[in-house]
C-alpha atoms as a PDB file:
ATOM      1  CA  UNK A   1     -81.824-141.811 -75.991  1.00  0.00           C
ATOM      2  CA  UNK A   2     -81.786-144.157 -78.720  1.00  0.00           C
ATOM      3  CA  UNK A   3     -83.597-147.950 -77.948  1.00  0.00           C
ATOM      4  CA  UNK A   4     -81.837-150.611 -80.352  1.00  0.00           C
ATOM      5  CA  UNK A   5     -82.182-153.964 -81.302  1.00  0.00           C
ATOM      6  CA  UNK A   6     -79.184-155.275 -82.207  1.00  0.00           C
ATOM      7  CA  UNK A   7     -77.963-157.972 -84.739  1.00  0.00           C
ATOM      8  CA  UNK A   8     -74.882-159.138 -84.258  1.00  0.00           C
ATOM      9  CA  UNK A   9     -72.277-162.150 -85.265  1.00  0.00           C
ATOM     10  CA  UNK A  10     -69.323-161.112 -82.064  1.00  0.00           C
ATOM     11  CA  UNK A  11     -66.533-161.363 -82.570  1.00  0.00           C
ATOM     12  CA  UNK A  12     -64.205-159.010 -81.369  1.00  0.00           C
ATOM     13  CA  UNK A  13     -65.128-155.507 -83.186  1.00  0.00           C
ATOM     14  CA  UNK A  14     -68.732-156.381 -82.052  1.00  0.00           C
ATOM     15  CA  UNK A  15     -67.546-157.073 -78.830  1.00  0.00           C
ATOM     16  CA  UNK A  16     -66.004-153.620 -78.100  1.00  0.00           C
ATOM     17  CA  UNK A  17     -69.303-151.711 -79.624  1.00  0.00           C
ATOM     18  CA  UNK A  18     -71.191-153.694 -77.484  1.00  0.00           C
ATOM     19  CA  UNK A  19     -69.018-152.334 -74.653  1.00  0.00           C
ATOM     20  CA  UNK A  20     -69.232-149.031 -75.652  1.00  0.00           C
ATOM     21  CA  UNK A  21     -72.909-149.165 -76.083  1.00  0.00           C
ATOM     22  CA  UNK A  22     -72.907-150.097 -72.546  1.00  0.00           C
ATOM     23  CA  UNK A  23     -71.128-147.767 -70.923  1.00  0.00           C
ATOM     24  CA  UNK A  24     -72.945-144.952 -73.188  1.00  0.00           C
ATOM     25  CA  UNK A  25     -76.080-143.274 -71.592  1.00  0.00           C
ATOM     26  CA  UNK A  26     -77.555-142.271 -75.435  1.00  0.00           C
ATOM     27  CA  UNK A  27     -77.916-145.636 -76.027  1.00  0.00           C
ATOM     28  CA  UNK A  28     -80.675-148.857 -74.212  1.00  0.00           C
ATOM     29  CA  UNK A  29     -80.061-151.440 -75.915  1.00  0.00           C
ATOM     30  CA  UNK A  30     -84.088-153.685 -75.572  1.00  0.00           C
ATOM     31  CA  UNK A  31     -82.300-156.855 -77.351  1.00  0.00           C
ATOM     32  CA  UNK A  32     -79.541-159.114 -79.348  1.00  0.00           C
ATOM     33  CA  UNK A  33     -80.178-160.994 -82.326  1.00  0.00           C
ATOM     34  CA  UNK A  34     -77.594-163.544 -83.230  1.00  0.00           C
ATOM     35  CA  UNK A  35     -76.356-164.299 -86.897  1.00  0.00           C
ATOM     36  CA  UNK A  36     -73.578-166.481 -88.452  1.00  0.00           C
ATOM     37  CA  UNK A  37     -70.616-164.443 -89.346  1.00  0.00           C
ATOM     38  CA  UNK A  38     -66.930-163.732 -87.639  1.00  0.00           C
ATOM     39  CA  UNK A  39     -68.226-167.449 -86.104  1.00  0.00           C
ATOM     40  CA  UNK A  40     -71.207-170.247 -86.299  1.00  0.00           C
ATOM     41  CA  UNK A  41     -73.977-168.734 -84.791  1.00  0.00           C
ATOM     42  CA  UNK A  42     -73.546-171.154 -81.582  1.00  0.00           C
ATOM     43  CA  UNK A  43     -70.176-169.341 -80.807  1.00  0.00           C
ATOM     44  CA  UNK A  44     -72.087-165.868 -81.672  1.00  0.00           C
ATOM     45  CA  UNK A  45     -75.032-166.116 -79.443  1.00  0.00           C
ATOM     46  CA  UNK A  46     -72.717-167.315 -76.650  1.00  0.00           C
ATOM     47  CA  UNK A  47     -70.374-164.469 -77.029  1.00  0.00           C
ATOM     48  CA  UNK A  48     -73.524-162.185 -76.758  1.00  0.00           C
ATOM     49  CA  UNK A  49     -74.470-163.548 -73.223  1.00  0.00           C
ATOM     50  CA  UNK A  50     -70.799-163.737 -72.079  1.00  0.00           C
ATOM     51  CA  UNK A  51     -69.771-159.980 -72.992  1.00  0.00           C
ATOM     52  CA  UNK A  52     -73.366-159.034 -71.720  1.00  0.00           C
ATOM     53  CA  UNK A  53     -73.314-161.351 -68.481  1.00  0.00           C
ATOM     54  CA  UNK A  54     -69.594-159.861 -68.172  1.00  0.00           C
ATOM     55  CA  UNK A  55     -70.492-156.022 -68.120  1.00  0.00           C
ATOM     56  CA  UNK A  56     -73.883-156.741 -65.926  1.00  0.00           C
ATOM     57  CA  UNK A  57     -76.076-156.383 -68.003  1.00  0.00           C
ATOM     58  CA  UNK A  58     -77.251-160.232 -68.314  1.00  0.00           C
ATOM     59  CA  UNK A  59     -80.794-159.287 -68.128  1.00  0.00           C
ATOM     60  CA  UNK A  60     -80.800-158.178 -72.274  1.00  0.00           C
ATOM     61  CA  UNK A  61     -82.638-161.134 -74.134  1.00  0.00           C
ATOM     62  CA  UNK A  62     -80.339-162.799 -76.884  1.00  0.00           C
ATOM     63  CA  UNK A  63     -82.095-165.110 -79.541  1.00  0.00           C
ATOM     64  CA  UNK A  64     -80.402-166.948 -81.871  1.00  0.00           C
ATOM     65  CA  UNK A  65     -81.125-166.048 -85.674  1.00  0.00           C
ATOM     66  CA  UNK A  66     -79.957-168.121 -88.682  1.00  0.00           C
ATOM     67  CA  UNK A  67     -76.767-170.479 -89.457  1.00  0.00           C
ATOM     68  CA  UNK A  68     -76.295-169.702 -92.803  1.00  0.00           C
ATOM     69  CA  UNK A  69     -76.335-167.084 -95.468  1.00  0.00           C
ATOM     70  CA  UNK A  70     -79.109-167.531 -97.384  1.00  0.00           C
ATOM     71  CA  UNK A  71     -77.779-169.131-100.580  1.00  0.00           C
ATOM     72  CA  UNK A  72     -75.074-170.535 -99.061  1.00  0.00           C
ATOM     73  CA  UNK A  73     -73.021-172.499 -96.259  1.00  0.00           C
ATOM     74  CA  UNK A  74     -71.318-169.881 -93.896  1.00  0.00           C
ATOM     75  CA  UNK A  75     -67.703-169.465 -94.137  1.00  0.00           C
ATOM     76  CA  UNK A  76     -66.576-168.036 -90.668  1.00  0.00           C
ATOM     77  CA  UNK A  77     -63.395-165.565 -89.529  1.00  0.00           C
ATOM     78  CA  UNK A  78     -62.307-167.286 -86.927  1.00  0.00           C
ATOM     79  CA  UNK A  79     -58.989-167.481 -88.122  1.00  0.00           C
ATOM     80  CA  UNK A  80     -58.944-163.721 -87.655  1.00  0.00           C
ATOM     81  CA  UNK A  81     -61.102-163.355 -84.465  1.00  0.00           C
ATOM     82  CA  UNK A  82     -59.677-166.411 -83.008  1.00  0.00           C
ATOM     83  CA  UNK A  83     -60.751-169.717 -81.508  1.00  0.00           C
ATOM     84  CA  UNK A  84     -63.550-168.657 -79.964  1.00  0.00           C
ATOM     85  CA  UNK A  85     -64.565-165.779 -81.977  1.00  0.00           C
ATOM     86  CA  UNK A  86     -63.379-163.172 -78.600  1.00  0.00           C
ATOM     87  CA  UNK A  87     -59.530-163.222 -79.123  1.00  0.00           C
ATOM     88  CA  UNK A  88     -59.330-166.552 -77.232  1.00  0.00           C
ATOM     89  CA  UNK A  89     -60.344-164.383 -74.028  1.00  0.00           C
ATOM     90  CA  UNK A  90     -60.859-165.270 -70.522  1.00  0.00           C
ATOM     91  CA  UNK A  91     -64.681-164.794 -70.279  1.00  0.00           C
ATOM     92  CA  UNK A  92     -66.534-167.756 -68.645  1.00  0.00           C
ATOM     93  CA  UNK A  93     -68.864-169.309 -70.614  1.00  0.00           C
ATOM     94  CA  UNK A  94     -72.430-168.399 -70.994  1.00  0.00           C
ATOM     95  CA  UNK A  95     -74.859-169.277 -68.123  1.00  0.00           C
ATOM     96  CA  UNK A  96     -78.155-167.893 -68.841  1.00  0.00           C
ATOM     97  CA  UNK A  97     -80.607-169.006 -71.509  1.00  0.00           C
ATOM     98  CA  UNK A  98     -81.844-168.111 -74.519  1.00  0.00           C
ATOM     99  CA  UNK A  99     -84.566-166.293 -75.435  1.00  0.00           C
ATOM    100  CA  UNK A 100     -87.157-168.552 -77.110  1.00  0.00           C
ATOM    101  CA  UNK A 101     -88.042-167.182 -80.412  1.00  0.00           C
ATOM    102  CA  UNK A 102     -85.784-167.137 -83.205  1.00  0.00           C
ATOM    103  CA  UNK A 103     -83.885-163.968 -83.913  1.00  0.00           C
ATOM    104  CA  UNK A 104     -85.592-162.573 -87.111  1.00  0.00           C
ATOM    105  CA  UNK A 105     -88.814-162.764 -84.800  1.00  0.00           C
ATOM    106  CA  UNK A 106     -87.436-161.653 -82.254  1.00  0.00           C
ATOM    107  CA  UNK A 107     -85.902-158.800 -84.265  1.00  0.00           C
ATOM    108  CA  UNK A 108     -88.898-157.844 -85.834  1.00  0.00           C
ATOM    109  CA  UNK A 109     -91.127-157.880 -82.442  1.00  0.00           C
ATOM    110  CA  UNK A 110     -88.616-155.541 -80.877  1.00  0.00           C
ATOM    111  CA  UNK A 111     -89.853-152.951 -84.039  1.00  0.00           C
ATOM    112  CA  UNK A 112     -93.770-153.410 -84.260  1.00  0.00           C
ATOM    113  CA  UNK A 113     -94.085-153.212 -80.341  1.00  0.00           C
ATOM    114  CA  UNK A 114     -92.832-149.787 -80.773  1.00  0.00           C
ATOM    115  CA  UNK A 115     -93.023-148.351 -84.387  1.00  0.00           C
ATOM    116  CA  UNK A 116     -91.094-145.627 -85.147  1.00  0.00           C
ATOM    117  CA  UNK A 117     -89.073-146.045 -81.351  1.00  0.00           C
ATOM    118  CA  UNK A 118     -86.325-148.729 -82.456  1.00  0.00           C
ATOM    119  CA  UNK A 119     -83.308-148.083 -84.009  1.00  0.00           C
ATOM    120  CA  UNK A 120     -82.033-151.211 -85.400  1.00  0.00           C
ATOM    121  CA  UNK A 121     -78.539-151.475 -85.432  1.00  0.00           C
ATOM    122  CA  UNK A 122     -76.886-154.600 -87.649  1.00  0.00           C
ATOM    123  CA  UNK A 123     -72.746-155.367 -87.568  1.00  0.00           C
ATOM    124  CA  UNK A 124     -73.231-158.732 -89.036  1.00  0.00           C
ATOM    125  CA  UNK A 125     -74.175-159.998 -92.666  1.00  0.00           C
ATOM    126  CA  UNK A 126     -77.698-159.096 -92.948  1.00  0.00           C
ATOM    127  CA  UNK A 127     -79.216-162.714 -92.999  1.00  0.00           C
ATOM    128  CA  UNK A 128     -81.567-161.746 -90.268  1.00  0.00           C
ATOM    129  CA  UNK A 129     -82.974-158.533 -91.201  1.00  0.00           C
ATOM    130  CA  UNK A 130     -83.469-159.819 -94.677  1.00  0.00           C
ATOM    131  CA  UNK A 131     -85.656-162.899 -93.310  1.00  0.00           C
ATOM    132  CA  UNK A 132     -87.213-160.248 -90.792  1.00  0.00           C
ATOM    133  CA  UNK A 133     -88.276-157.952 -93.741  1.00  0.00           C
ATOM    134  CA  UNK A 134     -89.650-160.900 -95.577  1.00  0.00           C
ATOM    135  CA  UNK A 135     -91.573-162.380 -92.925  1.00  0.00           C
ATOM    136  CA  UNK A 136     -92.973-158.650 -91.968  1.00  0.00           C
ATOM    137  CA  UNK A 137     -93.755-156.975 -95.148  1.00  0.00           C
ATOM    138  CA  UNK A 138     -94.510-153.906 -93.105  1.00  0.00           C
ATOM    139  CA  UNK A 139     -91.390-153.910 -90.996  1.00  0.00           C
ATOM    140  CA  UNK A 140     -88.982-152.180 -93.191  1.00  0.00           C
ATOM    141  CA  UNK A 141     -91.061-149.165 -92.992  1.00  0.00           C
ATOM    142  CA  UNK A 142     -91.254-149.118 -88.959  1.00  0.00           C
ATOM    143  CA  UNK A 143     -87.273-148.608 -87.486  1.00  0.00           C
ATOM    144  CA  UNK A 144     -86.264-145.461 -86.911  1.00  0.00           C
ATOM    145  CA  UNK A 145     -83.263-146.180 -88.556  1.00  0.00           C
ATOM    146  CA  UNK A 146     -81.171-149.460 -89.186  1.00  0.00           C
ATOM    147  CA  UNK A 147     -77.372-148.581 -88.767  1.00  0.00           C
ATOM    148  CA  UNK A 148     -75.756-151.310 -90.550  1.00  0.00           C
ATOM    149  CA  UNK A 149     -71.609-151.892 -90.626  1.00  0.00           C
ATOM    150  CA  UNK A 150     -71.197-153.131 -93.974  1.00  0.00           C
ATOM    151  CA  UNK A 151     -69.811-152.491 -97.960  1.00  0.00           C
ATOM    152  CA  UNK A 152     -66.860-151.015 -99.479  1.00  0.00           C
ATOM    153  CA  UNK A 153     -68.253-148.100-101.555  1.00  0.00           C
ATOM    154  CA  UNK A 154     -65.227-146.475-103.075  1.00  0.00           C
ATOM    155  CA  UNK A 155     -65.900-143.209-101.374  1.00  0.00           C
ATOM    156  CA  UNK A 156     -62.488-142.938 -99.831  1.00  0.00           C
ATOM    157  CA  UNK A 157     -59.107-144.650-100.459  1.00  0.00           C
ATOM    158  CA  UNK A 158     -59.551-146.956 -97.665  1.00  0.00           C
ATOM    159  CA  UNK A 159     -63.118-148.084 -99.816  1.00  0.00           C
ATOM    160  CA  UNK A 160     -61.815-151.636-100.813  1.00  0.00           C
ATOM    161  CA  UNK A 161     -62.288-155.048 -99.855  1.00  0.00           C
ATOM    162  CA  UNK A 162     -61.291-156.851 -96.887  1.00  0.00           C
ATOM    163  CA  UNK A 163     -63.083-160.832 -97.836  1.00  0.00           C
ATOM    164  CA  UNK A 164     -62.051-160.181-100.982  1.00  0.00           C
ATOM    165  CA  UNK A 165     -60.048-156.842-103.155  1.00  0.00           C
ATOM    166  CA  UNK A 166     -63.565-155.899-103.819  1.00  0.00           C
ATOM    167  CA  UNK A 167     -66.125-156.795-100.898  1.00  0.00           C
ATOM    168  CA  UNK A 168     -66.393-156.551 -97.566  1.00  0.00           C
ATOM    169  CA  UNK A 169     -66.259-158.966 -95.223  1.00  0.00           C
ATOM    170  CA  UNK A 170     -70.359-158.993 -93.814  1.00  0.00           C
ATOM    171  CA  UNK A 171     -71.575-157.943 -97.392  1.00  0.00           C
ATOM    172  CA  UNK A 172     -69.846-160.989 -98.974  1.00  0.00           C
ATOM    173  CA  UNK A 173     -71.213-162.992 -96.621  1.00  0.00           C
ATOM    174  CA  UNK A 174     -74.636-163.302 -97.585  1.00  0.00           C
ATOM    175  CA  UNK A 175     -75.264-160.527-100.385  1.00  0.00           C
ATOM    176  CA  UNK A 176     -78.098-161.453-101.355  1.00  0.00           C
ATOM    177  CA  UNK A 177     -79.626-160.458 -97.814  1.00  0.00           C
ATOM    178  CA  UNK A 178     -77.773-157.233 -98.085  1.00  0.00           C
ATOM    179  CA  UNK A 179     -79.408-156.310-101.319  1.00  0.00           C
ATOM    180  CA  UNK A 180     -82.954-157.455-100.115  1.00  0.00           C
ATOM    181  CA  UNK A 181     -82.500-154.903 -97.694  1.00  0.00           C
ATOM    182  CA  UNK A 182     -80.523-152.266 -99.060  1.00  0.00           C
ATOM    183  CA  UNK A 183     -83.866-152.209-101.380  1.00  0.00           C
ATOM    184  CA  UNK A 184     -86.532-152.749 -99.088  1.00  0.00           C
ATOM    185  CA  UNK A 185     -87.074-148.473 -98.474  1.00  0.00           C
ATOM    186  CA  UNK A 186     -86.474-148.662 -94.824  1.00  0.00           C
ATOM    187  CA  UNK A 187     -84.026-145.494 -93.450  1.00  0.00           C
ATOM    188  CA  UNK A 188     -80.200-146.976 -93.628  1.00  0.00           C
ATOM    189  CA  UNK A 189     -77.353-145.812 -92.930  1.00  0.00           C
ATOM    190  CA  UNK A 190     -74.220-147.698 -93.673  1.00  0.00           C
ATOM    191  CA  UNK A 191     -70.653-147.667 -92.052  1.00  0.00           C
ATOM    192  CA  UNK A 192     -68.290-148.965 -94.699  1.00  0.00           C
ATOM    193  CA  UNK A 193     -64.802-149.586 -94.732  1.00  0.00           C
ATOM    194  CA  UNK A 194     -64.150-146.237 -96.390  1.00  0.00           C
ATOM    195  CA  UNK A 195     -64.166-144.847 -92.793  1.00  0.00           C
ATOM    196  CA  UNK A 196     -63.429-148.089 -91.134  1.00  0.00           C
ATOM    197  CA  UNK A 197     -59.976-148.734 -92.361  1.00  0.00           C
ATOM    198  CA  UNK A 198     -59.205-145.316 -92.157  1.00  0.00           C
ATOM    199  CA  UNK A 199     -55.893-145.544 -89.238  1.00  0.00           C
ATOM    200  CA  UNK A 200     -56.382-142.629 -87.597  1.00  0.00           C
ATOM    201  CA  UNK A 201     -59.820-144.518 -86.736  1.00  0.00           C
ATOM    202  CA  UNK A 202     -58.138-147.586 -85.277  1.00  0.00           C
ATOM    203  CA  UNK A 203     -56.614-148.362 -81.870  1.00  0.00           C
ATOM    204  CA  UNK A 204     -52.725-149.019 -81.814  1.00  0.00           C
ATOM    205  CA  UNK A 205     -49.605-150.079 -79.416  1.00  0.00           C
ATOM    206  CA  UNK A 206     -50.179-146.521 -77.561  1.00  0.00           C
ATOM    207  CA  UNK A 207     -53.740-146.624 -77.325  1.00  0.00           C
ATOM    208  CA  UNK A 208     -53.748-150.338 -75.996  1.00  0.00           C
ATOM    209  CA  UNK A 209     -51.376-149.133 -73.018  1.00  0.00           C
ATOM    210  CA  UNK A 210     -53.499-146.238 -71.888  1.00  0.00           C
ATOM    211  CA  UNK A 211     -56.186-149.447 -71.834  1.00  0.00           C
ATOM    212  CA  UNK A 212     -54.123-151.366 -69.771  1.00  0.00           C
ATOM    213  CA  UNK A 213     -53.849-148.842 -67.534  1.00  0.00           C
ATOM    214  CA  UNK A 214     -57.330-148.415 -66.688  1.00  0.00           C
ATOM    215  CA  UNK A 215     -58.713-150.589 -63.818  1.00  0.00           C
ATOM    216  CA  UNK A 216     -62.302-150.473 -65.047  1.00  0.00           C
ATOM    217  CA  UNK A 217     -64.206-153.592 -65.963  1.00  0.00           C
ATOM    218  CA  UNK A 218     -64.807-152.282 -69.564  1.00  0.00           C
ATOM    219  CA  UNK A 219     -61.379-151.914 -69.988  1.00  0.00           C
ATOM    220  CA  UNK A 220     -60.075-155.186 -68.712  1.00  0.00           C
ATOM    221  CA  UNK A 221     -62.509-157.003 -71.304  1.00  0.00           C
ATOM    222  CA  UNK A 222     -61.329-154.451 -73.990  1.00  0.00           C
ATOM    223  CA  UNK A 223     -57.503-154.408 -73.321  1.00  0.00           C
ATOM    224  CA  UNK A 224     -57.780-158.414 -74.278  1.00  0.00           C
ATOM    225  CA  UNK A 225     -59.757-157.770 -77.142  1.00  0.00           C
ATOM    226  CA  UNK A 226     -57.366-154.598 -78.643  1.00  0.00           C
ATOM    227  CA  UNK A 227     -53.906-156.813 -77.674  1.00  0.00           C
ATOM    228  CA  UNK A 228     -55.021-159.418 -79.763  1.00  0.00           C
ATOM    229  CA  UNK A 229     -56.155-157.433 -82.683  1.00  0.00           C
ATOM    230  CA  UNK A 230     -52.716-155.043 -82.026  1.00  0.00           C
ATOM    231  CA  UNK A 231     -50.783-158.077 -81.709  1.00  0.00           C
ATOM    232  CA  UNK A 232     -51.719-159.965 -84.784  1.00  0.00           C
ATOM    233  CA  UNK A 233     -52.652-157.593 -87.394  1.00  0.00           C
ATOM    234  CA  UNK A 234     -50.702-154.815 -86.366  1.00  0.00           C
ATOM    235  CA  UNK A 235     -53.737-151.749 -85.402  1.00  0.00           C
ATOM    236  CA  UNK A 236     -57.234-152.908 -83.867  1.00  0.00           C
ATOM    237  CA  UNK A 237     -59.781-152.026 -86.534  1.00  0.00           C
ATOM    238  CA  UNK A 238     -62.837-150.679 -84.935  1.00  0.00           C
ATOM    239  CA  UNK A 239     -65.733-151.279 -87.752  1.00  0.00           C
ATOM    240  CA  UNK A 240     -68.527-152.164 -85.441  1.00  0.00           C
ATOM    241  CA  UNK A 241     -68.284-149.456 -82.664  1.00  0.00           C
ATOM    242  CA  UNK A 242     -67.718-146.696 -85.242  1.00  0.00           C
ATOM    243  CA  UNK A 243     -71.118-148.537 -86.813  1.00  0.00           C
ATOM    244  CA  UNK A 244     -72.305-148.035 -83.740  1.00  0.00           C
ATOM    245  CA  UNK A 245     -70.673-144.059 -82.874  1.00  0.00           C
ATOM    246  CA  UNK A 246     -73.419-142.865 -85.399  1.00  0.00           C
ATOM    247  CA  UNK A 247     -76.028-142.948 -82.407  1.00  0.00           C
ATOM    248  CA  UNK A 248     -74.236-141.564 -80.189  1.00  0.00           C
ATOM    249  CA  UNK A 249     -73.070-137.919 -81.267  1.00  0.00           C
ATOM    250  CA  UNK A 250     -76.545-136.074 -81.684  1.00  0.00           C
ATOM    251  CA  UNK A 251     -75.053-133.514 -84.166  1.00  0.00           C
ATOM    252  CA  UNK A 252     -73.786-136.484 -86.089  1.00  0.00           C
ATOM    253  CA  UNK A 253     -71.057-134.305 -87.037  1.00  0.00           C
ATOM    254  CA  UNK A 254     -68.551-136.977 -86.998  1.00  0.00           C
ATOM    255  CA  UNK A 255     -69.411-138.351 -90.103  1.00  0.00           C
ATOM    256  CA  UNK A 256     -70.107-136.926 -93.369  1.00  0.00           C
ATOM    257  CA  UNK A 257     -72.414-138.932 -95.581  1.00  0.00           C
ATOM    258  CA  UNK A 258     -73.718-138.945 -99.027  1.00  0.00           C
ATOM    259  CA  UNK A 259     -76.643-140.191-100.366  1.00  0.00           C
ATOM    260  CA  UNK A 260     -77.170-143.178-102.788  1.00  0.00           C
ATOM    261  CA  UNK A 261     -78.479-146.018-104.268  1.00  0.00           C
ATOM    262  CA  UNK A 262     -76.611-149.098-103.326  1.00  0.00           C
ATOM    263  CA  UNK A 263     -76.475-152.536-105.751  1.00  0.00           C
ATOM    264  CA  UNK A 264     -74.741-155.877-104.078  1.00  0.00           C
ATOM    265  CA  UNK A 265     -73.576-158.241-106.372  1.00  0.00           C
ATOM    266  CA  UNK A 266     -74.507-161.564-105.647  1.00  0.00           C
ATOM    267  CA  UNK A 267     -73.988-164.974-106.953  1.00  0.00           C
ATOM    268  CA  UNK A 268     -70.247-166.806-106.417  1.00  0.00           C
ATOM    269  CA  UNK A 269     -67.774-165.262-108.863  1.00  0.00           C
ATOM    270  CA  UNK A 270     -64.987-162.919-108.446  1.00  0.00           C
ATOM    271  CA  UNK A 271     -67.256-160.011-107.768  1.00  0.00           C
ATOM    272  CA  UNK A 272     -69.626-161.504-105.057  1.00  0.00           C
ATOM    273  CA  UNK A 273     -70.440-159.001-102.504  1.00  0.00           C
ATOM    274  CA  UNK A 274     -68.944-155.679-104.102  1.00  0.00           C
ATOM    275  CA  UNK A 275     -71.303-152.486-103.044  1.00  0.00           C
ATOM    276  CA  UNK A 276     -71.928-150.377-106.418  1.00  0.00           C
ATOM    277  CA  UNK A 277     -72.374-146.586-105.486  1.00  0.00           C
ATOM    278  CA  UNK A 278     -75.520-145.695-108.341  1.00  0.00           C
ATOM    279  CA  UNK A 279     -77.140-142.510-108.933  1.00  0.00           C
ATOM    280  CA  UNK A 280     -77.688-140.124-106.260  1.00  0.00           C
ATOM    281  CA  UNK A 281     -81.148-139.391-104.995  1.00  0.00           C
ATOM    282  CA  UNK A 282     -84.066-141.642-105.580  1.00  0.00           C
ATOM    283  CA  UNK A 283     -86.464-143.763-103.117  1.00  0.00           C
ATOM    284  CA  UNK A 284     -83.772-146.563-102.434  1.00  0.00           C
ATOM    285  CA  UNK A 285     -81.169-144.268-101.149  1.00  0.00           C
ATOM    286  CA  UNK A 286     -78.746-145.174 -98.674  1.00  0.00           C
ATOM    287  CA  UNK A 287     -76.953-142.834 -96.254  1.00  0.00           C
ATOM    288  CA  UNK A 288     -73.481-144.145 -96.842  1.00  0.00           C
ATOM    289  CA  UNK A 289     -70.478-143.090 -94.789  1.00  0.00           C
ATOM    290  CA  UNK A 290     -67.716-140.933 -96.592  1.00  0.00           C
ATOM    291  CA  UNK A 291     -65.735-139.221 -94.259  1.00  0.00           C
ATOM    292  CA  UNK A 292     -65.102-139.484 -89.987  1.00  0.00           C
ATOM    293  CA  UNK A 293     -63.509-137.218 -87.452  1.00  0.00           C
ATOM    294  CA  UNK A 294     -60.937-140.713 -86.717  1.00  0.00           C
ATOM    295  CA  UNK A 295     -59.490-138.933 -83.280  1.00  0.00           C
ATOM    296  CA  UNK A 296     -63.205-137.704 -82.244  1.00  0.00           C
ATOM    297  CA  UNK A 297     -64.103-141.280 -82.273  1.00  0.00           C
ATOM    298  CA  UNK A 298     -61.322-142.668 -80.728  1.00  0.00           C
ATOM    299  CA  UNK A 299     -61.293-140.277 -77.999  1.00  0.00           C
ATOM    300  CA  UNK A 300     -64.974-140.707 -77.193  1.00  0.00           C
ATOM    301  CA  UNK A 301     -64.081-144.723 -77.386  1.00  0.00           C
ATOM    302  CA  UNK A 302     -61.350-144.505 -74.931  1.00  0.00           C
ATOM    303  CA  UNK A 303     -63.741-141.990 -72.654  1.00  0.00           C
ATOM    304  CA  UNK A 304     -66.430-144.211 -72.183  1.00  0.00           C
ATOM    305  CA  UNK A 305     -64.557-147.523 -71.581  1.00  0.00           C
ATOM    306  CA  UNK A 306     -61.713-145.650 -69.052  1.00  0.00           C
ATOM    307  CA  UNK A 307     -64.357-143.739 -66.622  1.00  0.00           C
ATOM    308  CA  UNK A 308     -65.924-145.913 -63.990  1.00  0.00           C
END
């Protein structure tokens, strides 16, 4: 079993990993960190608690982690993730409280309680982990692995931009926290759109109606979340639980990966955020995501979230 702390800016991809986290026995999730992304970090850390209260598991701690990028003002997707970040779902609102430190502390206490134990798992820009790493010098060295959802690498033909023709959405963000900690040494493995935008790795029309069918509580959540998706962009992209499929199929066979050093472009010009696949090898490498089994996923997906 794999114990994660989890960073997180839901959002409706983050929303169904979180569901399929919880309805997969591989996986205890100890914790939720909050970031700014697909919303402001208010709407983030309340989707958190109501997806979490939803599914009964209310007793994870959420803390709240930082509203902005860290060179920048945050500039949100709710547009694509609607009003409230959950496809303008019918969740009641939060009711319990957060937890009282902030989320990069919070974060980082998760690790150094038990070094070596945690998996951190990030499908948000890396604003968080970045200030974590900082704070901790000797964090970066003490996850088991950090799983991060992030970059367009090139890898495949689906290895473009979705911000931007070039960068991804949680890279361009805030890349200069994704290059502080693609370069800090700690063990990552990154889930790009090269397998993300892949279609046989999304959900579509037929998919959503074997959803609907299902009576289970997972499913109810996730049928609202996939018709929204199906309905306005036409497939239901599923970047943050195939992020989040890597710890759950011990003979990680379905992904291929290939080894790299990563550079993120920073600054605010027309190539902010791209991910730059460098030499192979070396002590910065990054485990980056080149290939998945698209109907293995999908039918482990549906699997989880159908049975009771």
């Amino acid at each position: 079993m794999h114990r994660v702390s989890w960073d997180m800016d839901p959002g409706i991809d983050d929303a169904l990993a979180l569901i399929l986290a919880l309805k997969s026995p591989e996986v205890q999730i100890v914790g939720v960190s909050a970031v700014a992304g697909n919303a402001p970090v208010e709407t983030t850390s309340a989707n958190a608690r109501r997806v979490l209260e939803y599914m009964g598991a209310g007793s994870i701690p959420v803390a709240v982690g930082e509203a902005n990028p860290l060179n920048r003002p945050l500039e949100d997707a709710l547009s694509y993730h609607g009003a409230d970040g959950l496809a303008n779902c019918d969740l009641p609102p939060a009711s319990l409280p957060l937890h009282s430190a902030k989320g990069w502390d919070f974060l980082a206490q998760s690790v150094l309680d038990a070094p070596g134990q945690i998996a951190l798992v990030a499908t948000g820009p890396l604003t968080n982990v970045a200030y974590a790493f900082e704070l901790y010098p000797e964090l970066p060295k003490l996850p088991d692995k950090l799983v991060v959802m992030g970059g367009a690498y090139g890898l495949t033909p689906y290895g473009k931009g979705n911000r931007t023709p070039f960068a991804e959405f949680n890279i361009w963000q805030d890349p200069e926290a994704a290059q502080a900690v693609f370069t800090s040494g700690t063990n990552i493995l990154a889930v790009g759109l090269d397998v993300t935008m892949a279609p046989e790795a999304c959900l579509n029309r037929q998919h959503l109606e074997q959803i609907r069918d299902s009576s289970t509580k997972a499913a109810r959540l996730a049928a609202q979340l996939v018709e929204y998706e199906v309905k306005h962009h036409g497939l239901c992209r599923m970047h943050d639980p195939l992020a989040l499929a890597v710890l759950l199929l011990l003979d990680a066979s379905l992904f291929d990966f290939v080894s790299a050093e990563v550079e993120v472009v920073g600054g605010n010009s027309w190539d902010r955020g791209i991910t730059r696949v460098l030499s192979s090898g070396g002590s910065q490498s990054v485990q980056v995501a080149s290939g998945v089994d698209g109907p293995r996923f999908l039918k482990l997906f549906l699997s989880r979230i159908l049975e009771d």
